[in-house]
N, C-alpha and C. Protein backbone atom coordinates (compact mmCIF):
# COMPACT_ATOMS: atom_id res chain seq x y z
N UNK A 1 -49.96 34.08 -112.64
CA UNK A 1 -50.09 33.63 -114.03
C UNK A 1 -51.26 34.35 -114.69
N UNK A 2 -50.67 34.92 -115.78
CA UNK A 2 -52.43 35.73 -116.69
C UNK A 2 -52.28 34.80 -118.18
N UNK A 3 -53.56 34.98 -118.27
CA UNK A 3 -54.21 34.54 -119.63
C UNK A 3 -53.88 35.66 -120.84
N UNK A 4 -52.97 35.40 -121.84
CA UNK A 4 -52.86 36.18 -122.68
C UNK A 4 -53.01 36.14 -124.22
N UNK A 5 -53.60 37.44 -124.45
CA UNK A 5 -54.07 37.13 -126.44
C UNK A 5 -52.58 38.36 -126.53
N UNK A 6 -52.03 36.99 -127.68
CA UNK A 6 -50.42 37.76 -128.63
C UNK A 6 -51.29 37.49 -129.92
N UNK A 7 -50.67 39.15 -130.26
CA UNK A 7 -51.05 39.80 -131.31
C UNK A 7 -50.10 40.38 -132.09
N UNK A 8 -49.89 39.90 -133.69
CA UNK A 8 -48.63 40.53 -134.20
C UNK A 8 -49.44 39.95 -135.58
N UNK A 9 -48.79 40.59 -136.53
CA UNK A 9 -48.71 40.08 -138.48
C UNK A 9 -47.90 38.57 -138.95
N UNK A 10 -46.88 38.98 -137.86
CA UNK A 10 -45.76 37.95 -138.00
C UNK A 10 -45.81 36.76 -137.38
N UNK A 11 -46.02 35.67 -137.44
CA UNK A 11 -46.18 34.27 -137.05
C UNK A 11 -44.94 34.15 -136.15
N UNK A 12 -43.56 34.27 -136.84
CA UNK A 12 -42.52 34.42 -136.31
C UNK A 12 -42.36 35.20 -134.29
N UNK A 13 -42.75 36.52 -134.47
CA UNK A 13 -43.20 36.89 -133.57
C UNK A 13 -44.13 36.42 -132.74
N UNK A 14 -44.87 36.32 -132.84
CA UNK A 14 -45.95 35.38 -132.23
C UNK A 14 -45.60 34.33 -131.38
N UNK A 15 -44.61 33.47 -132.13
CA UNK A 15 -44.26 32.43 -132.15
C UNK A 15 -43.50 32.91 -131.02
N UNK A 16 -42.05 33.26 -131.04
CA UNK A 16 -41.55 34.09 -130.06
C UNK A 16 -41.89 34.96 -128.84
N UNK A 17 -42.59 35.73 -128.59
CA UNK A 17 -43.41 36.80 -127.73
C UNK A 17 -44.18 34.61 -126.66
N UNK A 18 -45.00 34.20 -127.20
CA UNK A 18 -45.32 33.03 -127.20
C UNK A 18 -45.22 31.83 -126.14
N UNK A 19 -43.06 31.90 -126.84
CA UNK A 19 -42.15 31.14 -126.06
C UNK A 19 -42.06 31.74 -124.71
N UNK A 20 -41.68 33.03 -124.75
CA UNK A 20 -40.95 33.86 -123.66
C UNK A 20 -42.61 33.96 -122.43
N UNK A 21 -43.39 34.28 -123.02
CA UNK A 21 -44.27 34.46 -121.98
C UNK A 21 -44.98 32.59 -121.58
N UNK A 22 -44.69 31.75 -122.02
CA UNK A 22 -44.77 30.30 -121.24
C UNK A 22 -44.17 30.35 -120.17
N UNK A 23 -42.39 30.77 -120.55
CA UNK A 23 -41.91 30.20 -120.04
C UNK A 23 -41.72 30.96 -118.94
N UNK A 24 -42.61 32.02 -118.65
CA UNK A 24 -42.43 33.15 -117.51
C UNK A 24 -43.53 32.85 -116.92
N UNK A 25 -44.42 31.75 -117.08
CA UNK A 25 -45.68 31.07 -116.27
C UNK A 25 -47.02 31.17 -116.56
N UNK A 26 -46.74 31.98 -118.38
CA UNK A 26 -48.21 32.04 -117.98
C UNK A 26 -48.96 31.78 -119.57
N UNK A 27 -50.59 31.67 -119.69
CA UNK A 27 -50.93 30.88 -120.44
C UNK A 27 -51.05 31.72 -121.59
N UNK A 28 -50.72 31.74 -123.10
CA UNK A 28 -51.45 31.86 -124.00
C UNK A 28 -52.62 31.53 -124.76
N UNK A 29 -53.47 32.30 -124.39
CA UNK A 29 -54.79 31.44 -124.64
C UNK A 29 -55.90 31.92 -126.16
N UNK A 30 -54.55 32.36 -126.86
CA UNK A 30 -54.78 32.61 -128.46
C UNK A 30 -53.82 33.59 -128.54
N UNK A 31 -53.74 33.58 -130.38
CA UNK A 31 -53.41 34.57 -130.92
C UNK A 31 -53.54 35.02 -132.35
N UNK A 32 -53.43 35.74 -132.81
CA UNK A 32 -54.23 37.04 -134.08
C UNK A 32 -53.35 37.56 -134.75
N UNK A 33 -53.26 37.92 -135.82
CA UNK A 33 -52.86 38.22 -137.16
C UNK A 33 -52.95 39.79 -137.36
N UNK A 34 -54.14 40.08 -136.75
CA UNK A 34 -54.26 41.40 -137.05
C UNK A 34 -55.26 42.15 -136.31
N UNK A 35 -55.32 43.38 -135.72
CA UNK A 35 -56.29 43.92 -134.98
C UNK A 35 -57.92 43.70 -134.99
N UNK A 36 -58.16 43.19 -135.98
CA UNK A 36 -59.94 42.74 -136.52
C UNK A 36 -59.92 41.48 -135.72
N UNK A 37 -58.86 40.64 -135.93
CA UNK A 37 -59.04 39.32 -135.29
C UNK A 37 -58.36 39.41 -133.85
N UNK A 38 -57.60 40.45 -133.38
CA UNK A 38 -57.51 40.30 -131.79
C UNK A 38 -58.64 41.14 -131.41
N UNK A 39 -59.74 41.75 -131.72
CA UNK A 39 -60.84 42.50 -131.48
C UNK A 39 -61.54 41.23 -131.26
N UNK A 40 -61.95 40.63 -132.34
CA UNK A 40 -62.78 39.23 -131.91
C UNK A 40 -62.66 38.36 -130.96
N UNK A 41 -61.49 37.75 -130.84
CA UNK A 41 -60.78 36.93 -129.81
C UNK A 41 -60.95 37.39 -128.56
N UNK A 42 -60.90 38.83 -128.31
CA UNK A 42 -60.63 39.28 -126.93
C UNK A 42 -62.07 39.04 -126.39
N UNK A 43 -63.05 38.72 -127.40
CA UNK A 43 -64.46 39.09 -127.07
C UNK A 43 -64.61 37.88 -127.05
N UNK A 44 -64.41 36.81 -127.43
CA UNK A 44 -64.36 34.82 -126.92
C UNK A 44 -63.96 34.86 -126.13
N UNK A 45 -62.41 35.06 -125.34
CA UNK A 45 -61.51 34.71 -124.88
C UNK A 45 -61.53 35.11 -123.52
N UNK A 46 -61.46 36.61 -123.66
CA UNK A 46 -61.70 37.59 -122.15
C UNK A 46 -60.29 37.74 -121.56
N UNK A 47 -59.45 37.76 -122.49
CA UNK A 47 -58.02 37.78 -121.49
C UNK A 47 -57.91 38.85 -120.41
N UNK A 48 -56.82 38.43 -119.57
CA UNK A 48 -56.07 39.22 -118.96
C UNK A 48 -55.19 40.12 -119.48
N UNK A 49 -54.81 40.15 -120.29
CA UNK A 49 -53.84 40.97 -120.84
C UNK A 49 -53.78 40.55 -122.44
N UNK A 50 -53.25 41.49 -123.40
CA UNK A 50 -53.33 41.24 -124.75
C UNK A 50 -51.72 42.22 -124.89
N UNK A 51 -50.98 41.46 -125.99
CA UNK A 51 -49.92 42.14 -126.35
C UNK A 51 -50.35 42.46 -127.75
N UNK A 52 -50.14 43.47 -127.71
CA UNK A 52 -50.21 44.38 -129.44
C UNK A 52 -49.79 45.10 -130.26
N UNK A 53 -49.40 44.23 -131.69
CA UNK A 53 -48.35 44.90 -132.52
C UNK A 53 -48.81 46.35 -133.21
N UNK A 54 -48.04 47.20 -133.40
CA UNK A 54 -49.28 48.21 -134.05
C UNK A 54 -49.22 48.31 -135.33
N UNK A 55 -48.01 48.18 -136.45
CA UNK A 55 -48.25 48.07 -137.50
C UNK A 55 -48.77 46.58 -137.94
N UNK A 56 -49.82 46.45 -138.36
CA UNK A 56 -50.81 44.92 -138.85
C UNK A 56 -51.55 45.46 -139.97
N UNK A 57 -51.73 44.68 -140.99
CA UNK A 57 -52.96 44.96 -141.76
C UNK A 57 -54.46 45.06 -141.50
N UNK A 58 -55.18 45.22 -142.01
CA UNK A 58 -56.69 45.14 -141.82
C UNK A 58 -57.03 46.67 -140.66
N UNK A 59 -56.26 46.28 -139.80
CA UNK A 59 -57.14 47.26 -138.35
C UNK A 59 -55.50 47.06 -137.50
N UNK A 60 -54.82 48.16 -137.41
CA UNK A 60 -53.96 48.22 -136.68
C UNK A 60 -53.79 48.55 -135.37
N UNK A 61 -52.88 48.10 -134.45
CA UNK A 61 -52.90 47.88 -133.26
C UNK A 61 -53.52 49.29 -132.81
N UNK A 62 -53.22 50.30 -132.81
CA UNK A 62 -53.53 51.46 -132.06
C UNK A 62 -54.99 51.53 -131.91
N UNK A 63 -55.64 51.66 -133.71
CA UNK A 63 -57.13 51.07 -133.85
C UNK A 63 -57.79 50.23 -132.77
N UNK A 64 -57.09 48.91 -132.63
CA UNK A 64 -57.24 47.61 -132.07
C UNK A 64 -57.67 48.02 -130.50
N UNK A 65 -56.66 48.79 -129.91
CA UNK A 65 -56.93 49.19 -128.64
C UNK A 65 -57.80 49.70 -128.43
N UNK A 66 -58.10 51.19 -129.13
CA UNK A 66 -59.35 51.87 -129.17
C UNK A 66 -60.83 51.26 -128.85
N UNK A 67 -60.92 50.17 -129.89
CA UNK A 67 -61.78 49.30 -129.99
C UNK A 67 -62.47 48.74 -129.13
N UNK A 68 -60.89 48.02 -128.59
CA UNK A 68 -61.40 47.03 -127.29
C UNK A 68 -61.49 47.66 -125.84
N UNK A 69 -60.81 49.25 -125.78
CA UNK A 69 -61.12 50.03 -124.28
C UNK A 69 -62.44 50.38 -124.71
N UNK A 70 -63.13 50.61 -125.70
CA UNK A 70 -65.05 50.88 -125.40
C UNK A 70 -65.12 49.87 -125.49
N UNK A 71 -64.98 48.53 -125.72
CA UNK A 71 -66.17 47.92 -125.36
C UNK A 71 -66.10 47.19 -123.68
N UNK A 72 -64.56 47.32 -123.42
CA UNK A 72 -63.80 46.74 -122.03
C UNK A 72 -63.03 47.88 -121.10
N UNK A 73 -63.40 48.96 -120.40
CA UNK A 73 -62.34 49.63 -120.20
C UNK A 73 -61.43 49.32 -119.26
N UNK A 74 -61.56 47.90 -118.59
CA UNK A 74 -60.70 47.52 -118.13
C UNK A 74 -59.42 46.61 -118.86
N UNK A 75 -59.45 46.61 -119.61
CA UNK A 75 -58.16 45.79 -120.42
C UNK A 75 -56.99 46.04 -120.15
N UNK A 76 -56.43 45.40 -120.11
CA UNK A 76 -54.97 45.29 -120.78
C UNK A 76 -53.91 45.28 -121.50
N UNK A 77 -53.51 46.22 -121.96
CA UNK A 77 -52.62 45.94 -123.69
C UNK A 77 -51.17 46.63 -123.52
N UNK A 78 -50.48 45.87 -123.67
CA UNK A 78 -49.26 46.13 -123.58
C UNK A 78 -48.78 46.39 -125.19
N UNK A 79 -48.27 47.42 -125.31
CA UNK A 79 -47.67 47.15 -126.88
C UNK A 79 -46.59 46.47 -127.41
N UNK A 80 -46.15 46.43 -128.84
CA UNK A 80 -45.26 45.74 -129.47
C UNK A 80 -44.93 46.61 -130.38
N UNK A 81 -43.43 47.62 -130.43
CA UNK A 81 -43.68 48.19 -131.14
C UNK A 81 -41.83 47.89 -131.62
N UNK A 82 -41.58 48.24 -133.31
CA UNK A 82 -39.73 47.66 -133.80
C UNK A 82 -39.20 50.01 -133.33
N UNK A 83 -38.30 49.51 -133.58
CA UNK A 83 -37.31 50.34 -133.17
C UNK A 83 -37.99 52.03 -133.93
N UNK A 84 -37.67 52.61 -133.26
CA UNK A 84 -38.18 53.86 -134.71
C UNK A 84 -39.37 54.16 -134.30
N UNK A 85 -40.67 53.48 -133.48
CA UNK A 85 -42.13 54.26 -133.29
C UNK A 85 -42.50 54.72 -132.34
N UNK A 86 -41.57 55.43 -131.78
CA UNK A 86 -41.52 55.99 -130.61
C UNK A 86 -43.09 57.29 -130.65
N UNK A 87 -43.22 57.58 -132.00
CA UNK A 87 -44.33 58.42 -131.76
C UNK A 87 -45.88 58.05 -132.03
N UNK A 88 -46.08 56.64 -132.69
CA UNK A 88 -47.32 55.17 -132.65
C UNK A 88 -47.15 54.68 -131.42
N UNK A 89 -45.89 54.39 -130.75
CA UNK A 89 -46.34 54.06 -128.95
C UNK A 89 -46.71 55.19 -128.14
N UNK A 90 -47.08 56.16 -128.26
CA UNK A 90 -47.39 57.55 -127.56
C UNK A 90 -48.35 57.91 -127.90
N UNK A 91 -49.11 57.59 -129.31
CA UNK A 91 -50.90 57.43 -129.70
C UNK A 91 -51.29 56.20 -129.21
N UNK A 92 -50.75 54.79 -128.74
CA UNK A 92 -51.09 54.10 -127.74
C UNK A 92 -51.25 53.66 -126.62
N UNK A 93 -50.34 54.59 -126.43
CA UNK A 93 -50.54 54.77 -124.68
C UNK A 93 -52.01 56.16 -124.78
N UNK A 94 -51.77 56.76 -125.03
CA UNK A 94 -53.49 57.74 -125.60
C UNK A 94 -54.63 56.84 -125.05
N UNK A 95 -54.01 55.69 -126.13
CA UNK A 95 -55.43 55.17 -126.78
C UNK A 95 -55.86 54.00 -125.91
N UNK A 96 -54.84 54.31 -124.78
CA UNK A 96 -55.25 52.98 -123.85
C UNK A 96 -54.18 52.26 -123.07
N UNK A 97 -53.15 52.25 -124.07
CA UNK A 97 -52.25 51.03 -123.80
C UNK A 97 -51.58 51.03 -122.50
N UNK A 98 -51.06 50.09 -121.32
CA UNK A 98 -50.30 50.35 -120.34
C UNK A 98 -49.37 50.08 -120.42
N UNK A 99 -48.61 49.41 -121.43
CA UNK A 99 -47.18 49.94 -121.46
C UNK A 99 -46.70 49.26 -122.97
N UNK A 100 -44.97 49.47 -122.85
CA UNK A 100 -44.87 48.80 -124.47
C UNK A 100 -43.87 48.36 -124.62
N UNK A 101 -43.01 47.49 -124.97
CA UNK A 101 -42.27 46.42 -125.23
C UNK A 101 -41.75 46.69 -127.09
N UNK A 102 -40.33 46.82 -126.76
CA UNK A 102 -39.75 46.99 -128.12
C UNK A 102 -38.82 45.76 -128.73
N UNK A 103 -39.30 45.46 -130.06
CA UNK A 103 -38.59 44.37 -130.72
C UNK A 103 -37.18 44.64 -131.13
N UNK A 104 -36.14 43.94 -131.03
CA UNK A 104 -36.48 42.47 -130.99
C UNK A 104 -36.54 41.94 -128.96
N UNK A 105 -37.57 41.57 -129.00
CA UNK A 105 -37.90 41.14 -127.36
C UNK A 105 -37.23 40.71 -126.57
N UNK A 106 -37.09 41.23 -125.34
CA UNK A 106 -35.75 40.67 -124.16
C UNK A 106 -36.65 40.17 -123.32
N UNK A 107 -36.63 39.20 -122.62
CA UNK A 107 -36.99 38.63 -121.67
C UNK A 107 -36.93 39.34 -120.64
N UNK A 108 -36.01 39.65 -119.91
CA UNK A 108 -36.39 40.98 -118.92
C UNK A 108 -37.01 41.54 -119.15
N UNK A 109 -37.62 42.26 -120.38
CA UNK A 109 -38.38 43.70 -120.35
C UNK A 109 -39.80 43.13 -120.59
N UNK A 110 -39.94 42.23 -120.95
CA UNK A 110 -40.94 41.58 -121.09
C UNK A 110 -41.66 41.02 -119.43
N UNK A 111 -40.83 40.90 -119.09
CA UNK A 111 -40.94 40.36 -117.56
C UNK A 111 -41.79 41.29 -116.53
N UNK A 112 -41.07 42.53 -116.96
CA UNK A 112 -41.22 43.91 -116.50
C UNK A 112 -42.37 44.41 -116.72
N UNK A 113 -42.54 44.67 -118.21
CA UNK A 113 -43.84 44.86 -118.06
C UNK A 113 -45.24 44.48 -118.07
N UNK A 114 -45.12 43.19 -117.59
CA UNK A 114 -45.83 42.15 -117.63
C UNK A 114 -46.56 42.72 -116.04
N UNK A 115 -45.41 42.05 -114.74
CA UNK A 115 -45.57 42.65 -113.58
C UNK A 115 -46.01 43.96 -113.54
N UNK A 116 -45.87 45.06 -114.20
CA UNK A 116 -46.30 46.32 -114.01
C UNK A 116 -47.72 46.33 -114.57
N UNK A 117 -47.87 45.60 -115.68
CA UNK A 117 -49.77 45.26 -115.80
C UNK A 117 -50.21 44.54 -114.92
N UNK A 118 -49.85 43.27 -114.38
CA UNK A 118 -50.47 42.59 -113.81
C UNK A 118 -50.91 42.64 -112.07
């Protein structure tokens, strides 16, 4: 079971990403609106793993990662990325990320790369 900060714009998502990782055992222990506020959180919180959307307002996910591998280079961030950003998940894996998860979310793949971070 890991402790996880979900990170997306969309409540909806959130909400979802949320469900699926409960019910795969493990805790959500916040979540963020936008890269400024999963930057903060990660720094309360200390997760195990953080899922991250990359288009967000304020400070976007790719940003977001950057961020949090100097100040943590051990983190975790799995991405969240919709159909089509095949070349924003490839400046996040760059920028840190260990793997990435495409919307709309399957439970298997989510599963998957959950185990492959964890």
């Amino acid at each position: 079971m890991a402790r996880i900060l979900v990170t997306d714009d969309a409540a909806f998502m959130r909400m979802q990403l949320k469900d699926i990782l409960t019910k795969l055992g493990h805790e959500v222990v916040g979540e963020a609106e936008n890269g400024k506020v999963a930057l903060e959180k990660y720094q309360d919180l200390q997760p195990e793993l953080v899922t991250m959307d990359i288009t967000m307002p304020e400070m976007n996910g790719i940003e977001a990662v950057k961020e949090i591998k100097k100040l943590h280079t051990d983190a975790k961030v799995i991405m969240c990325s919709a159909m089509g950003q095949q070349g924003m998940v490839v400046d996040a894996i760059k920028a840190g990320a260990i793997d990435f998860i495409v919307k709309p979310f399957s439970h298997d793949r989510i599963k998957e790369a959950l185990e492959k971070a964890i």
